[in-house]
Protein backbone atom coordinates (compact mmCIF):
# COMPACT_ATOMS: atom_id res chain seq x y z
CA UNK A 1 -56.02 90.77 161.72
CA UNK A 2 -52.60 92.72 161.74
CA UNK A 3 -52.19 96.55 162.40
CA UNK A 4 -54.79 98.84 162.13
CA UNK A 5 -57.11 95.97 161.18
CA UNK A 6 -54.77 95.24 158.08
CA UNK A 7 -55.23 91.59 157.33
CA UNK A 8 -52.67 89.10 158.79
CA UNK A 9 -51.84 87.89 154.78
CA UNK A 10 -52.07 88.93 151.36
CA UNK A 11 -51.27 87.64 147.79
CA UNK A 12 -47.98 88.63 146.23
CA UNK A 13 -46.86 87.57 143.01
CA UNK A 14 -43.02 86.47 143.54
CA UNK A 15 -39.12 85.94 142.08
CA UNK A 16 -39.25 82.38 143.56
CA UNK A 17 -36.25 81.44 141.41
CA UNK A 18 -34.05 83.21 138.75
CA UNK A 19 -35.03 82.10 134.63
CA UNK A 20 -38.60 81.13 135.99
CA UNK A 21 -41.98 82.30 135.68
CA UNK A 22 -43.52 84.52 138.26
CA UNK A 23 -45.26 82.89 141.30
CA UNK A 24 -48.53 84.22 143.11
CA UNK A 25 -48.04 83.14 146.73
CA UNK A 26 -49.66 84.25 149.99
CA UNK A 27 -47.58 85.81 151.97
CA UNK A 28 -47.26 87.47 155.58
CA UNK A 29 -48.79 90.78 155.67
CA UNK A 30 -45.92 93.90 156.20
CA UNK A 31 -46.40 94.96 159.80
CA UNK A 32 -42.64 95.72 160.78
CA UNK A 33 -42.16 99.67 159.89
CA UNK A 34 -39.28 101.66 159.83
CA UNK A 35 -39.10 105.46 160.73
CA UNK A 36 -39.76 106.92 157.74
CA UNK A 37 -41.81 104.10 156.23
CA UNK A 38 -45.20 104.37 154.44
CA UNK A 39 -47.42 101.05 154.36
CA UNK A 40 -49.45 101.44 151.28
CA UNK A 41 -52.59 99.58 149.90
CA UNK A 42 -51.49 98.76 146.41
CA UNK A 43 -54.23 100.09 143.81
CA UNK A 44 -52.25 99.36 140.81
CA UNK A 45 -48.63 97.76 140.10
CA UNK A 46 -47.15 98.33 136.49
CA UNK A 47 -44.90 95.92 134.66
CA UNK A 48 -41.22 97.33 133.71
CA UNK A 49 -38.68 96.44 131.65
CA UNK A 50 -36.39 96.05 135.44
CA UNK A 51 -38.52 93.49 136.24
CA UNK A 52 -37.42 91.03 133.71
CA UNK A 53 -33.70 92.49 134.82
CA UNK A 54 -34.08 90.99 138.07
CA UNK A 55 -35.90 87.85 136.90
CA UNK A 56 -32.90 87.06 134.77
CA UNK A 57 -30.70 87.80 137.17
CA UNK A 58 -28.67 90.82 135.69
CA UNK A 59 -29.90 92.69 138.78
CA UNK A 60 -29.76 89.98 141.80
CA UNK A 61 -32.49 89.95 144.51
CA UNK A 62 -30.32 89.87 147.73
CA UNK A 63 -32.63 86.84 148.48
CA UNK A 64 -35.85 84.94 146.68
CA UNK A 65 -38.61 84.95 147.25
CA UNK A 66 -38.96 88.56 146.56
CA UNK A 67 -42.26 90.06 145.33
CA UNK A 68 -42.17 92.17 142.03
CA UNK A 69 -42.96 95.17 140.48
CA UNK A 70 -41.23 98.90 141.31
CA UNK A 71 -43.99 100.63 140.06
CA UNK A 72 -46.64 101.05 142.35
CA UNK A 73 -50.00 103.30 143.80
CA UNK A 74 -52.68 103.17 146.25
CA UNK A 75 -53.33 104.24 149.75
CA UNK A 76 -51.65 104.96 152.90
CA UNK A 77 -52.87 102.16 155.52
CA UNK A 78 -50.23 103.66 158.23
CA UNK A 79 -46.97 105.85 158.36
CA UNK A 80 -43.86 105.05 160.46
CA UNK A 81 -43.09 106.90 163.55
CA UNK A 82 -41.19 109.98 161.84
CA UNK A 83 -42.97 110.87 159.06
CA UNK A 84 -44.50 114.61 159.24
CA UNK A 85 -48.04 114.81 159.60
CA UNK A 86 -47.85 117.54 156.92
CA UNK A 87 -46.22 115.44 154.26
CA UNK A 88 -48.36 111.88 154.59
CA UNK A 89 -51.40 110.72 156.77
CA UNK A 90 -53.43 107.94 156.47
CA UNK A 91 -56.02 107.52 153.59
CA UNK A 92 -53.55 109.66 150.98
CA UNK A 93 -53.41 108.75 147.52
CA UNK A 94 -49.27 108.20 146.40
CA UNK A 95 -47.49 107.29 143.94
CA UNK A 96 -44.46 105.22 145.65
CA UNK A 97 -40.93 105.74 145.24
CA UNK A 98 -38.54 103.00 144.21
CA UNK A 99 -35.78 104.08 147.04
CA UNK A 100 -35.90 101.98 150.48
CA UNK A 101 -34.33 103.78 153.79
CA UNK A 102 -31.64 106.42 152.14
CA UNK A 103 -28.91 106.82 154.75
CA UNK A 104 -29.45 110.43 154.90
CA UNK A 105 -25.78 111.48 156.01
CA UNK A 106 -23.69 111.02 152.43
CA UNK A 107 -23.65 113.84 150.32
CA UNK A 108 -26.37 112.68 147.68
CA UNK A 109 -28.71 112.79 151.00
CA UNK A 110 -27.61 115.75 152.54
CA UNK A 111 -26.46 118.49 148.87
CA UNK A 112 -28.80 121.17 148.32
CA UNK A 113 -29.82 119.30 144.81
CA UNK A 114 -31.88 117.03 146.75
CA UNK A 115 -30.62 113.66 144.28
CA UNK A 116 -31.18 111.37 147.18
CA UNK A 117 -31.73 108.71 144.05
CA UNK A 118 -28.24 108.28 144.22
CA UNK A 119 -27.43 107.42 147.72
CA UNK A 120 -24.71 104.63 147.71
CA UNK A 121 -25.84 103.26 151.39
CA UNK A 122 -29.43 102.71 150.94
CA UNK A 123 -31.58 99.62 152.04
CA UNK A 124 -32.55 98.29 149.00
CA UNK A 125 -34.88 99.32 145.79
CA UNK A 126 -38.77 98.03 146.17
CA UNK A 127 -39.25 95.32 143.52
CA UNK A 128 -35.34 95.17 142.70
CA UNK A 129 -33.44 94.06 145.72
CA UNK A 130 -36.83 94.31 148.26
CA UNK A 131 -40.37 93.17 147.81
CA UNK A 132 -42.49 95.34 145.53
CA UNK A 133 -46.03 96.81 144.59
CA UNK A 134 -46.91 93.70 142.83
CA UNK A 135 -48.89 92.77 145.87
CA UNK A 136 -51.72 93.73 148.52
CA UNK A 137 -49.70 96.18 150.13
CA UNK A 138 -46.28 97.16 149.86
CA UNK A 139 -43.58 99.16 152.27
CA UNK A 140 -42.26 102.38 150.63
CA UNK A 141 -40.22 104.84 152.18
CA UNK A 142 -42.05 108.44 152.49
CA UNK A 143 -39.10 110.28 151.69
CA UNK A 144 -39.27 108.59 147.77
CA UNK A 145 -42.93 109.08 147.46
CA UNK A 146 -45.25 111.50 146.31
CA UNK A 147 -48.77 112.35 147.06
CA UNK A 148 -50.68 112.24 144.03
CA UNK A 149 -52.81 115.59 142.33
CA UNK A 150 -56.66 114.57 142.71
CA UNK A 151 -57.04 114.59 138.81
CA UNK A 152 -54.40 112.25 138.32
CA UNK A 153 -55.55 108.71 138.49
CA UNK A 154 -54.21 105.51 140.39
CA UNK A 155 -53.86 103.72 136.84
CA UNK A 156 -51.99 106.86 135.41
CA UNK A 157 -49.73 107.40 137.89
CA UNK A 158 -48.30 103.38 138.55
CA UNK A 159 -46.07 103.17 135.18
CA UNK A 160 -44.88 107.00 136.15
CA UNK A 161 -43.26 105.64 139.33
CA UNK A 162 -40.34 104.34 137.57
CA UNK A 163 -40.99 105.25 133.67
CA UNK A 164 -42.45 108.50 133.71
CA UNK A 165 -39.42 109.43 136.34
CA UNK A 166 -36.86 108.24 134.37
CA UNK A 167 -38.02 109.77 131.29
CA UNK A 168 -39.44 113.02 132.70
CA UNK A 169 -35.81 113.36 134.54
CA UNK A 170 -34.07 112.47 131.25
CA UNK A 171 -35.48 115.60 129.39
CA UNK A 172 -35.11 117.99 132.12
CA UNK A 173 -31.08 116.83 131.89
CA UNK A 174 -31.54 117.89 128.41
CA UNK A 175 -31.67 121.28 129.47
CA UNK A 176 -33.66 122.87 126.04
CA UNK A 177 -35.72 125.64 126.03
CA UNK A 178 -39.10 126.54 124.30
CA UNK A 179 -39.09 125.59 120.56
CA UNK A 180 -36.48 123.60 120.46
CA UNK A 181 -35.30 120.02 119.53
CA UNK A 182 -35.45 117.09 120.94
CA UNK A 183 -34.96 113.82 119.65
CA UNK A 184 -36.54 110.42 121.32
CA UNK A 185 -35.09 106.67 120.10
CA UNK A 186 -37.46 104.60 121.41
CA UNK A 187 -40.21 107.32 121.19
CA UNK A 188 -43.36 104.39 121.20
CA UNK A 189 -42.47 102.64 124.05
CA UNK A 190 -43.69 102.89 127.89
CA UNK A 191 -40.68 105.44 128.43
CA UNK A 192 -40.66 107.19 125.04
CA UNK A 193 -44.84 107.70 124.54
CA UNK A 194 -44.37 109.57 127.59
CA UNK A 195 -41.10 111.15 126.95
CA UNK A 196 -42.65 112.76 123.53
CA UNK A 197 -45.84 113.83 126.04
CA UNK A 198 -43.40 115.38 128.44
CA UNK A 199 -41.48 117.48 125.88
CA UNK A 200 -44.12 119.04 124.41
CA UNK A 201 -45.54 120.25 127.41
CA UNK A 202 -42.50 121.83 128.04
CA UNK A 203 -42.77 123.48 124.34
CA UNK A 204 -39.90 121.27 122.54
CA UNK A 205 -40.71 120.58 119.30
CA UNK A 206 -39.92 116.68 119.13
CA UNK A 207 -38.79 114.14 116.37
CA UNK A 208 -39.78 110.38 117.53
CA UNK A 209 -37.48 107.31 116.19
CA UNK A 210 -38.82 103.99 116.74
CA UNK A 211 -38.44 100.44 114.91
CA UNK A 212 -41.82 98.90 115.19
CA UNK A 213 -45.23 99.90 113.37
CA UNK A 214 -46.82 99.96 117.33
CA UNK A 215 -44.57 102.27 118.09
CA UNK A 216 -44.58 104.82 115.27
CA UNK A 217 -48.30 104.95 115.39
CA UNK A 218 -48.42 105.29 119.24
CA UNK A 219 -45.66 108.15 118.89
CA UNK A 220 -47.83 110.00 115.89
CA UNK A 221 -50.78 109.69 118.22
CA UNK A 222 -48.64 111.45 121.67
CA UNK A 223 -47.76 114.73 119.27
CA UNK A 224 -44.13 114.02 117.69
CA UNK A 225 -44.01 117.16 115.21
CA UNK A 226 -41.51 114.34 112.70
CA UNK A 227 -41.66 110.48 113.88
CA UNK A 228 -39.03 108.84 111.42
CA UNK A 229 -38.59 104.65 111.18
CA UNK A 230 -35.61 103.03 112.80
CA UNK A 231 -35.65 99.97 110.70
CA UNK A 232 -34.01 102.09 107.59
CA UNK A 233 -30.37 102.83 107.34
CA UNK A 234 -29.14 105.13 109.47
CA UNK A 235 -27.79 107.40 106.72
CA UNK A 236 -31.99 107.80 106.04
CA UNK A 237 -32.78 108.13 109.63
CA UNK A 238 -30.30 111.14 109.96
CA UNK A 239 -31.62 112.72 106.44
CA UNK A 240 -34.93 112.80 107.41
CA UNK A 241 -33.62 114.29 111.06
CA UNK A 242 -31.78 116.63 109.36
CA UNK A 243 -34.57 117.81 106.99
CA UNK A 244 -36.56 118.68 109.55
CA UNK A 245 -34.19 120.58 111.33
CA UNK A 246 -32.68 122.86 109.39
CA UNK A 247 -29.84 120.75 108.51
CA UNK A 248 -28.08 120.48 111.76
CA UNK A 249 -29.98 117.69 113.86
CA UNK A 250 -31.95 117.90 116.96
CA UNK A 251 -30.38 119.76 119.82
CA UNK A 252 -29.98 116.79 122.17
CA UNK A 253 -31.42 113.43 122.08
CA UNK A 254 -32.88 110.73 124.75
CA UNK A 255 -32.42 107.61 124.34
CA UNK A 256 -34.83 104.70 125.64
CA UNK A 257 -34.13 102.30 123.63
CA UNK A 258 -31.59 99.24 124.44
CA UNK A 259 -30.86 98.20 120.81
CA UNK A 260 -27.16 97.83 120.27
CA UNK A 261 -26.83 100.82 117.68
CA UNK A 262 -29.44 102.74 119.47
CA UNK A 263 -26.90 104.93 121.15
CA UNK A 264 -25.01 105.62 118.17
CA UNK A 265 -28.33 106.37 116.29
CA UNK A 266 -28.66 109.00 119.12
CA UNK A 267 -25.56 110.33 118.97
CA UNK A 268 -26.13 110.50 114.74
CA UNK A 269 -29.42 112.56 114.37
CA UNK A 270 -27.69 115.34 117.73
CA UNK A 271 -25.96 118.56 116.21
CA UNK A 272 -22.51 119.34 116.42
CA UNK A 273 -21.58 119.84 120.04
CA UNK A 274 -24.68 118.37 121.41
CA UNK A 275 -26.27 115.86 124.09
CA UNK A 276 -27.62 112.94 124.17
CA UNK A 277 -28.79 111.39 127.33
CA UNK A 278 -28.53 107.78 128.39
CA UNK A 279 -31.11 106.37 130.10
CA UNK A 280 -31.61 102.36 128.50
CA UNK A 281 -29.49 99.70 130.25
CA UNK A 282 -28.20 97.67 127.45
CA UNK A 283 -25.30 95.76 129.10
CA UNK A 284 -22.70 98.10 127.03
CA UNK A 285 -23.56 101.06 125.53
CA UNK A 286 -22.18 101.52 122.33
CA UNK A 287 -21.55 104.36 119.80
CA UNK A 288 -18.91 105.00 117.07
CA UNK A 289 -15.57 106.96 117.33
CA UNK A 290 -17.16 109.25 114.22
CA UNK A 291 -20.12 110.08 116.33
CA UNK A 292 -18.92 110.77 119.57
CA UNK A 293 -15.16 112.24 119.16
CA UNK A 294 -15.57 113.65 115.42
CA UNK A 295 -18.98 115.68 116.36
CA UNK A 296 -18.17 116.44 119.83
CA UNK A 297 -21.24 114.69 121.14
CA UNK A 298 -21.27 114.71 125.25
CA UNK A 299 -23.05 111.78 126.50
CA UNK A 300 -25.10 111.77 129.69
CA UNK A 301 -26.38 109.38 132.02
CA UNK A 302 -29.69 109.62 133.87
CA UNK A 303 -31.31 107.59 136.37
CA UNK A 304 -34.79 108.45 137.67
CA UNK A 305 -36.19 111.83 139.41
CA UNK A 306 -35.58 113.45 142.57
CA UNK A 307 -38.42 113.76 145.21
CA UNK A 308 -38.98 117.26 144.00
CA UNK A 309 -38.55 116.67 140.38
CA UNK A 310 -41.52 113.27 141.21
CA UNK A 311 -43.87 116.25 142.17
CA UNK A 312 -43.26 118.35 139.39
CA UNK A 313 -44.19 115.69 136.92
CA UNK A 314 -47.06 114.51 138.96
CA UNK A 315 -48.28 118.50 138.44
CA UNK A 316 -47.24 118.56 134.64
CA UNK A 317 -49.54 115.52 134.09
CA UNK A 318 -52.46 116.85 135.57
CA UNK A 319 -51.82 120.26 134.39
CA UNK A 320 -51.20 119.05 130.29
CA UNK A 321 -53.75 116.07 131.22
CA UNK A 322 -50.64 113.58 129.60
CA UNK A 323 -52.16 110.23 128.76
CA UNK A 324 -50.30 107.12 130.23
CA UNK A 325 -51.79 104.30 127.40
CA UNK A 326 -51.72 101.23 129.28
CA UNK A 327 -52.90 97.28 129.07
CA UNK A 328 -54.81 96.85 132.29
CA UNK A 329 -54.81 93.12 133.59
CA UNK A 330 -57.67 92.79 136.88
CA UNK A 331 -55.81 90.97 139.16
CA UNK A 332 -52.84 89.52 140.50
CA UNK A 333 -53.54 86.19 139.30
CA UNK A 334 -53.66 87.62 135.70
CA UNK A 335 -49.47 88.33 135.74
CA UNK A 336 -48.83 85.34 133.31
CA UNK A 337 -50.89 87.02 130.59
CA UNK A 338 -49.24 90.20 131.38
CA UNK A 339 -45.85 88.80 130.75
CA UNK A 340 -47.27 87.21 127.27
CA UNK A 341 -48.45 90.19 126.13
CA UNK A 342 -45.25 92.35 126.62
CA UNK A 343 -42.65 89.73 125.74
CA UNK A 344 -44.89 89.49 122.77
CA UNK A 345 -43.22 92.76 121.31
CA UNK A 346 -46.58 93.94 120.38
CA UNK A 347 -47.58 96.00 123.70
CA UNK A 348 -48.12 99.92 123.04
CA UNK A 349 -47.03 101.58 126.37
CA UNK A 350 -47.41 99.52 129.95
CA UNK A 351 -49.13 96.80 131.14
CA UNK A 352 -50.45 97.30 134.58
CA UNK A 353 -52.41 95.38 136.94
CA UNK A 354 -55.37 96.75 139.14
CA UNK A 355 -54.93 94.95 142.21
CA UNK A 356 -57.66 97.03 144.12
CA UNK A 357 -60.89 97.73 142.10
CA UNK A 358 -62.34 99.27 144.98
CA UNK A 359 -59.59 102.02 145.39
CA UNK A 360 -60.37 102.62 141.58
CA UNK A 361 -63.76 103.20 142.23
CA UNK A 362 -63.25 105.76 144.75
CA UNK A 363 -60.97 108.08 143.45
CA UNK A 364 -64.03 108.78 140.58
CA UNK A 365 -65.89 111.60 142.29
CA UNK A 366 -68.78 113.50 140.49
CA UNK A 367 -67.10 116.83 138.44
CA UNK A 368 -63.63 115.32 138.90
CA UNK A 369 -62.17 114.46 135.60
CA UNK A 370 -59.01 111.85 136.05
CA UNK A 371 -56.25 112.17 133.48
């Protein structure tokens, strides 16, 4: 046995070379901390859409094998030497943060705004460019993670370590008030089901665009007040906006979506002098002249929460109960149907994995209803 009693091995499903399938290997057990380091039993680890980035090599692993998955919860087993009592102990419930060992001296680390995210000196990224939560346990730095609220669930929480940040982050760029509009492309996928949950907790009244049938009916079912098709011509996609808006469009629009006229579409259905916020990867991001220069549309791009902003969408969950919908695999060893299923085009939301049915089981207390 390793620290703490924490076995000597575990299973970790593995990058073991770029274009192939995922392996499940055992593996040497974490047991080399740093300061600020959390080790964390891994209840659940969510698939992303990063996660085929790295295995096709757009984003390259600094060396393979590297274990998978950025999206990751479960328990504290032990804390590094410098984390406060007050912030993490042992047995704690967290949602982990992508970041690994911020330098803490540049001015991302150090500004009042707290955007650590954006450090351009840190270690590495869990699951990106170091191992990940798509194993027994995982190292996360404390400073990235967040403790979770009791009513929000181990199974809820995985896909909002890197989704629900990214999306939740997007909207508060967005900067609208109560009542009114914003407009999702990509509004029924694992990003957008949540974005159009997010919004109208924060009282936006919210027009979903999607181009599959999964996705418009998963988008309906979150509370879009107008969910319009993708798949017709954009000159229809930007009536229908405009119908429902007075004529103008929405007043700023996120975009999730990595088609190649997604951004454009964005830019399209946004009033006059509004935003639209970037947050898909395509590998160019693409909108025409008309849009952008002839509508003065300002385009802005958005990685994934702070710290603080983590914690105030861990609270808006629990508070507006937001439902994650996710395709639960039990297992490690099930990851090759996992990657069927959402290559397959026909997955509503996220496909996680429960790697510790135990750790599920305990977090169900009598009176305590999970979100």
């Amino acid at each position: 046995m390793g620290i703490n009693g924490i076995p000597d091995q575990m299973q970790a499903i593995q990058v073991v070379e770029l274009h192939k399938p995922y392996k499940l290997n055992t593996v040497p057990t974490p047991t080399s901390l740093g300061p600020h380091d959390l080790l964390v039993k891994v209840a659940v680890a969510s698939l992303c859409h990063t996660d085929s980035m790295v295995t096709a090599g757009i984003i390259t692993p600094p060396s393979l094998p590297q274990t998978a998955s950025h999206e990751g919860t479960g328990t504290i087993a032990t804390t590094g030497s410098a984390v406060p009592s007050s912030s993490f102990g042992v047995g704690d419930r967290v949602m982990c943060g992508i970041g690994l060992h911020f330098c803490g001296r540049c001015d991302e680390c150090s500004s009042a705004r707290g955007d650590i995210q954006y450090c351009q000196q840190i270690d590495g990224n869990i699951g990106v460019t170091a191992d990940g939560a798509f194993a027994e346990y995982v190292v996360a730095d404390s400073r990235s993670c967040a403790r979770l609220p009791d009513a929000v669930s181990f199974e809820t929480a995985a896909p909002l370590a890197c989704a629900g940040c990214t999306v939740w982050r997007g909207i508060v760029q967005a900067g609208l008030g109560e009542g009114q509009w914003l407009g999702i492309v990509g509004s029924g996928g694992g990003l957008g089901h949540l974005g159009v949950q997010f919004a109208k907790a924060k009282g936006l009244r919210v027009v979903g665009i999607d181009a599959r049938d999964e996705g418009l009916e998963l988008t309906r079912k979150n509370g879009a007040d107008v969910v319009v098709d993708a798949r017709k011509e954009k000159e229809e996609v930007v009536k229908q906006v405009q119908e429902a808006t007075g004529g103008v469009g929405v007043d700023a629009t996120v975009n999730v979506s990595d088609a190649k006229s997604a951004a454009g579409l964005a830019c399209a259905v946004t009033r006059l002098h509004g935003l639209v916020v970037q947050i898909a990867q395509p590998d160019e991001v693409s909108v025409p002249f008309v849009e952008l220069i002839f509508r003065d549309i300002k385009i802005h791009g958005s990685l994934i929460c702070s710290p603080k902003e983590a914690v105030d969408m861990l609270d808006a969950v629990a508070k507006h109960k937001v439902s994650v919908h996710t395709n639960p695999f039990n297992g490690l060893d099930k990851i090759e149907q996992l990657v069927e299923l959402a290559h397959s085009g026909k997955m509503k939301g996220k496909g996680i994995i429960i790697v510790d049915p135990q750790q599920i089981e305990a977090e169900r207390k009598p009176g305590l209803e999970l979100v």
